[in-house]
Protein backbone atom coordinates (compact mmCIF):
# COMPACT_ATOMS: atom_id res chain seq x y z
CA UNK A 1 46.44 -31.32 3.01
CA UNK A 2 44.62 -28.26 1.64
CA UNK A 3 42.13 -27.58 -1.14
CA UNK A 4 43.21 -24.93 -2.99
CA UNK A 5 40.45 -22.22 -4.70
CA UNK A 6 41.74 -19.50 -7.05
CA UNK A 7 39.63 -16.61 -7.09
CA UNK A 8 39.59 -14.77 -10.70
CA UNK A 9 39.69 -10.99 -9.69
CA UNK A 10 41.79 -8.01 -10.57
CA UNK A 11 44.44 -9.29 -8.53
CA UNK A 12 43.84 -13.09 -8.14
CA UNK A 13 44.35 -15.09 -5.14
CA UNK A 14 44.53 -18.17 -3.61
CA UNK A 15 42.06 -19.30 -1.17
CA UNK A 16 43.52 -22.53 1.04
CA UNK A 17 40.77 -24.87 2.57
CA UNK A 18 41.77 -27.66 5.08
CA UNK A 19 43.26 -27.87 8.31
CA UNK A 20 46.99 -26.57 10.43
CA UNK A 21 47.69 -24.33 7.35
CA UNK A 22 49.49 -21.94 9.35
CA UNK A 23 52.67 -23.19 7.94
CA UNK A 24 51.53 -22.06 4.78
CA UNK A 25 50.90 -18.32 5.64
CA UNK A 26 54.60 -17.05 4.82
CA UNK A 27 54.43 -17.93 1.10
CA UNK A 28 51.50 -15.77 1.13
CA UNK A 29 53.44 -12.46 1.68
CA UNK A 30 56.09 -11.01 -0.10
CA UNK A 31 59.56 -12.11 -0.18
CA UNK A 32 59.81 -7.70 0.62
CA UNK A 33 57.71 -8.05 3.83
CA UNK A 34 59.51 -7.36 6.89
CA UNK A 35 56.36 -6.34 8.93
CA UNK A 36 53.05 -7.91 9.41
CA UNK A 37 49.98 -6.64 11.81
CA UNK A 38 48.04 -9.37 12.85
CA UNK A 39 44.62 -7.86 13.90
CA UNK A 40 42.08 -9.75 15.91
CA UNK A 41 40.05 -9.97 18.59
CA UNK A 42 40.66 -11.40 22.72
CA UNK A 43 38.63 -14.60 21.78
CA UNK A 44 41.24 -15.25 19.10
CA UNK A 45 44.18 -14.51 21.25
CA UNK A 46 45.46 -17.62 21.10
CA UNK A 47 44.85 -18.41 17.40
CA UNK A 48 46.37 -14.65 17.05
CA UNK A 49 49.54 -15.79 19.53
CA UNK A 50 50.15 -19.05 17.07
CA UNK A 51 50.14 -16.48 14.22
CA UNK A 52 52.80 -14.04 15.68
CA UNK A 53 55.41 -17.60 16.35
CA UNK A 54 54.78 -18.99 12.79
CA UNK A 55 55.75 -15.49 11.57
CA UNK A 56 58.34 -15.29 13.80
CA UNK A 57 59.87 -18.49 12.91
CA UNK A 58 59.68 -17.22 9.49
CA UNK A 59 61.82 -14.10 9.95
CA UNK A 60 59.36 -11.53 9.79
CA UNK A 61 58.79 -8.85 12.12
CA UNK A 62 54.82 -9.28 13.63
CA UNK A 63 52.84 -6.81 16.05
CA UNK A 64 49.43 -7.99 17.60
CA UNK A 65 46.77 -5.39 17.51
CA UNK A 66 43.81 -6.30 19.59
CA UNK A 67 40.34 -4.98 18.62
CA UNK A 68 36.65 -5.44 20.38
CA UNK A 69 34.83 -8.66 19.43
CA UNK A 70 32.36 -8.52 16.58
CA UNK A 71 30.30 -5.35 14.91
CA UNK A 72 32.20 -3.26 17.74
CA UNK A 73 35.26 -3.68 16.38
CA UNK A 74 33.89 -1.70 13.02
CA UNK A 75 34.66 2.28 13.81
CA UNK A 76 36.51 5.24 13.04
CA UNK A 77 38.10 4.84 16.36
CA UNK A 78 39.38 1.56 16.34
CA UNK A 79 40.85 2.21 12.87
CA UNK A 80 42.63 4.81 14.04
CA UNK A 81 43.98 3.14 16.36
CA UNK A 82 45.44 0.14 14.22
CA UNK A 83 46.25 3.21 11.84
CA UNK A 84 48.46 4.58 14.99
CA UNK A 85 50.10 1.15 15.14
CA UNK A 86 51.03 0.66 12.32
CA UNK A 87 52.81 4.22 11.98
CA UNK A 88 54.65 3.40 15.40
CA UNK A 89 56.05 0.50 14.31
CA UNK A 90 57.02 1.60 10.96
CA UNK A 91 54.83 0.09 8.95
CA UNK A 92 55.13 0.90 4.74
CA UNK A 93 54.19 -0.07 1.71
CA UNK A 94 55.86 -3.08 1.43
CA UNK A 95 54.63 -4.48 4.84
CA UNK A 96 51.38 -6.38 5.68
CA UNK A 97 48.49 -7.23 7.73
CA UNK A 98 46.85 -10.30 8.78
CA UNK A 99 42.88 -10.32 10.29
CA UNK A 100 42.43 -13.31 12.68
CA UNK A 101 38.47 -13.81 12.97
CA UNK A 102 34.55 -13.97 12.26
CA UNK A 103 33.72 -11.24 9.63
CA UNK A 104 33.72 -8.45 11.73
CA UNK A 105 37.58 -8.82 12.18
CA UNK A 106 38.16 -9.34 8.49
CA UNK A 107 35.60 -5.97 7.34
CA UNK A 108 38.32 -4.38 10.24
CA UNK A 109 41.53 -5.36 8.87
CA UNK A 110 41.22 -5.24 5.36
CA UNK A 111 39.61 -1.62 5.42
CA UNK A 112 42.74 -0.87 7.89
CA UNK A 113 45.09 -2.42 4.62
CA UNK A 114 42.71 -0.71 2.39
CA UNK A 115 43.49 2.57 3.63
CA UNK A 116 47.46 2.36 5.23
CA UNK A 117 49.59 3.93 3.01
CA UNK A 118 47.00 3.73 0.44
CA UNK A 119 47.32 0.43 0.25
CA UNK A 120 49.16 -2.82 1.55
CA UNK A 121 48.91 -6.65 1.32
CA UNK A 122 46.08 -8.30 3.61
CA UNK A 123 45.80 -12.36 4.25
CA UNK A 124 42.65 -12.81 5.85
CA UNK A 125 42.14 -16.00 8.65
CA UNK A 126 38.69 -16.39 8.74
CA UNK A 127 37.30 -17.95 11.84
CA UNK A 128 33.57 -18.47 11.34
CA UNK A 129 31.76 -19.99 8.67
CA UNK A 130 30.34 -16.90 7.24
CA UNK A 131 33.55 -15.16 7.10
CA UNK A 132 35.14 -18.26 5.27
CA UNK A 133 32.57 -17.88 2.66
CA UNK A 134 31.57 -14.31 2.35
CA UNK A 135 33.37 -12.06 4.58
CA UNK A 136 37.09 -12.30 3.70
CA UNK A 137 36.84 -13.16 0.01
CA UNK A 138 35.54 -10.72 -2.99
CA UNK A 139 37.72 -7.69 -1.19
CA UNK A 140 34.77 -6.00 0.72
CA UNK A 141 35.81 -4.16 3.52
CA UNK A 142 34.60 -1.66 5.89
CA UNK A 143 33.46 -0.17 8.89
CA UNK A 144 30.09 1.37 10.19
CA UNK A 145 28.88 4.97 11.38
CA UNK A 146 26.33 6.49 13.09
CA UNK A 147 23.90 6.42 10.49
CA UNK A 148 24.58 2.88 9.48
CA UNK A 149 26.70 -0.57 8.81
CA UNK A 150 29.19 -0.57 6.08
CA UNK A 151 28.68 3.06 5.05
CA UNK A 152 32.70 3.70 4.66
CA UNK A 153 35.06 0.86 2.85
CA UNK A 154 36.87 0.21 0.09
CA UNK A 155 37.05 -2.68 -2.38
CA UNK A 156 41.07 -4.66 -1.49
CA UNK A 157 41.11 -8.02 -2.41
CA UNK A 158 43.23 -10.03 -0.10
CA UNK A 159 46.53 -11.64 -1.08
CA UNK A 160 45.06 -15.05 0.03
CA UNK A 161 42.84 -16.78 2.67
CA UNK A 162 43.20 -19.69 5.03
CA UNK A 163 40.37 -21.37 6.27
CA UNK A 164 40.95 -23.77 8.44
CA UNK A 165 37.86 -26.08 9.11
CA UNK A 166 38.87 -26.82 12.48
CA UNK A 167 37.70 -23.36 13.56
CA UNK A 168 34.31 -24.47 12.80
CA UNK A 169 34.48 -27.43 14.85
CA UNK A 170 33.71 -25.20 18.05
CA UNK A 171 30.99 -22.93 16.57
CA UNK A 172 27.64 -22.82 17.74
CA UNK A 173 24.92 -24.17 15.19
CA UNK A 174 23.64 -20.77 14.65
CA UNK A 175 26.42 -19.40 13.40
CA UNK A 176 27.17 -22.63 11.20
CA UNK A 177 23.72 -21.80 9.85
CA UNK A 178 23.86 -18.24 9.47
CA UNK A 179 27.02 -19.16 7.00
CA UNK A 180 25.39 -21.88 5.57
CA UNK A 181 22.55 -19.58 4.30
CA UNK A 182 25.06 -17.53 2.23
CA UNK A 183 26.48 -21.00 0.70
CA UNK A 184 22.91 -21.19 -0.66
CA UNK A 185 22.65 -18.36 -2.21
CA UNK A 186 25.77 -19.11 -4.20
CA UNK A 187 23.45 -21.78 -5.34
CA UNK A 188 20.69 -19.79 -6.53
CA UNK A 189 22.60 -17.38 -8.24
CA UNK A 190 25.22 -20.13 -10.33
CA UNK A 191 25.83 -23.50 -8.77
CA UNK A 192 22.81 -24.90 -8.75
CA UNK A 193 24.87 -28.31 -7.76
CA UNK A 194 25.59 -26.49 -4.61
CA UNK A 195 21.61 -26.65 -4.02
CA UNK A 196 21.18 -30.65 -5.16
CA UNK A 197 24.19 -31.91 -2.91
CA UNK A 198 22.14 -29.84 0.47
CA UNK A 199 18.61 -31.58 -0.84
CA UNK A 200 20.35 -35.42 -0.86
CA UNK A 201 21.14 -35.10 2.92
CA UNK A 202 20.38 -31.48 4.87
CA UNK A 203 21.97 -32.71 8.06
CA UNK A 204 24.96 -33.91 6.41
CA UNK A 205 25.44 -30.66 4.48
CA UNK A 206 25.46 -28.78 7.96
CA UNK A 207 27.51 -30.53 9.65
CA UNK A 208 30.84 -29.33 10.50
């Protein structure tokens, strides 16, 4: 069973909460995609290797691209490299890419979808709480320079996030807090519900 969120935006999109929604990732591409990048880090390997057989099983075409682990994976360089990739294989306009991980991985990928061709179809697969609930929804992407973080991006709202809650399960408590933080601040700035449902039972509200 998933919960599903639509998220108003230029493009909307569906956002899938729950748990083993991998099944559901086909629907989210076009009936027109033939090839999919699925761009993550080594700690996601596995998570990245279930990907590439549930795409395979659905007929598509999918190529792993393995990036560095968090804030690392965020340069020029390893864009161009997932740029070279993608021209390798083939990739065009009517293909796709998929970011398996914490927010870093999602900034990566959907700048990389962003910019390919001037544009193709993203699904992010958002491993960490902050990425479920900042990073891969509202289309920011980027990467960093020299000078600082998230100086170069573009605005590409995905075709539709999966966030499964079991990735959470295995997360250490300060990441589960650091996301939690930004699930307050929804509830500052407009549901204030958000804020009475964490002041009933804190510990409950944290819990994964």
């Amino acid at each position: 069973m998933a919960e599903l969120i639509e998220v108003r935006a230029e493009r909307p999109y569906p956002v899938l909460v729950g748990t083993d929604l991998l099944d559901r990732l086909p629907g989210l591409l076009d009936t027109g995609v033939q090839r999919v990048a699925v761009i993550h880090p080594p700690t996601m390997i596995d998570l990245a290797s279930r990907v590439v057989r549930r795409l395979t099983e659905a007929g598509l075409e999918p190529t792993r691209i393995d990036v560095p682990d968090g804030e690392a994976a965020k340069t020029a360089e390893v864009a161009a490299t997932c740029w070279a990739v993608l021209g390798q294989a083939g990739f065009t306009r009517s293909d796709a890419v998929v970011g398996v991980g914490g927010g870093a991985t999602t900034d990566l990928a959907g700048f990389v979808a962003a910019t390919w061709l001037r544009g193709v179809r993203v699904v992010h697969i958002p491993t960490t709480l902050l990425g479920m609930v900042d990073a891969a929804v509202g289309g920011k992407t980027g990467i960093n320079t020299a000078e600082g973080k998230n100086l170069v991006g573009a605005i590409w709202e995905p075709a539709g996030v999966l966030c499964d809650l079991a990735a959470l399960e295995t997360l250490p408590r300060n990441e589960i807090i650091a996301g939690f933080a930004e699930i307050v601040k929804a509830g500052f700035i407009r549901y204030p519900e958000i804020l009475d449902i964490i002041e009933a039972d804190p510990d409950a509200a944290t819990d994964p």
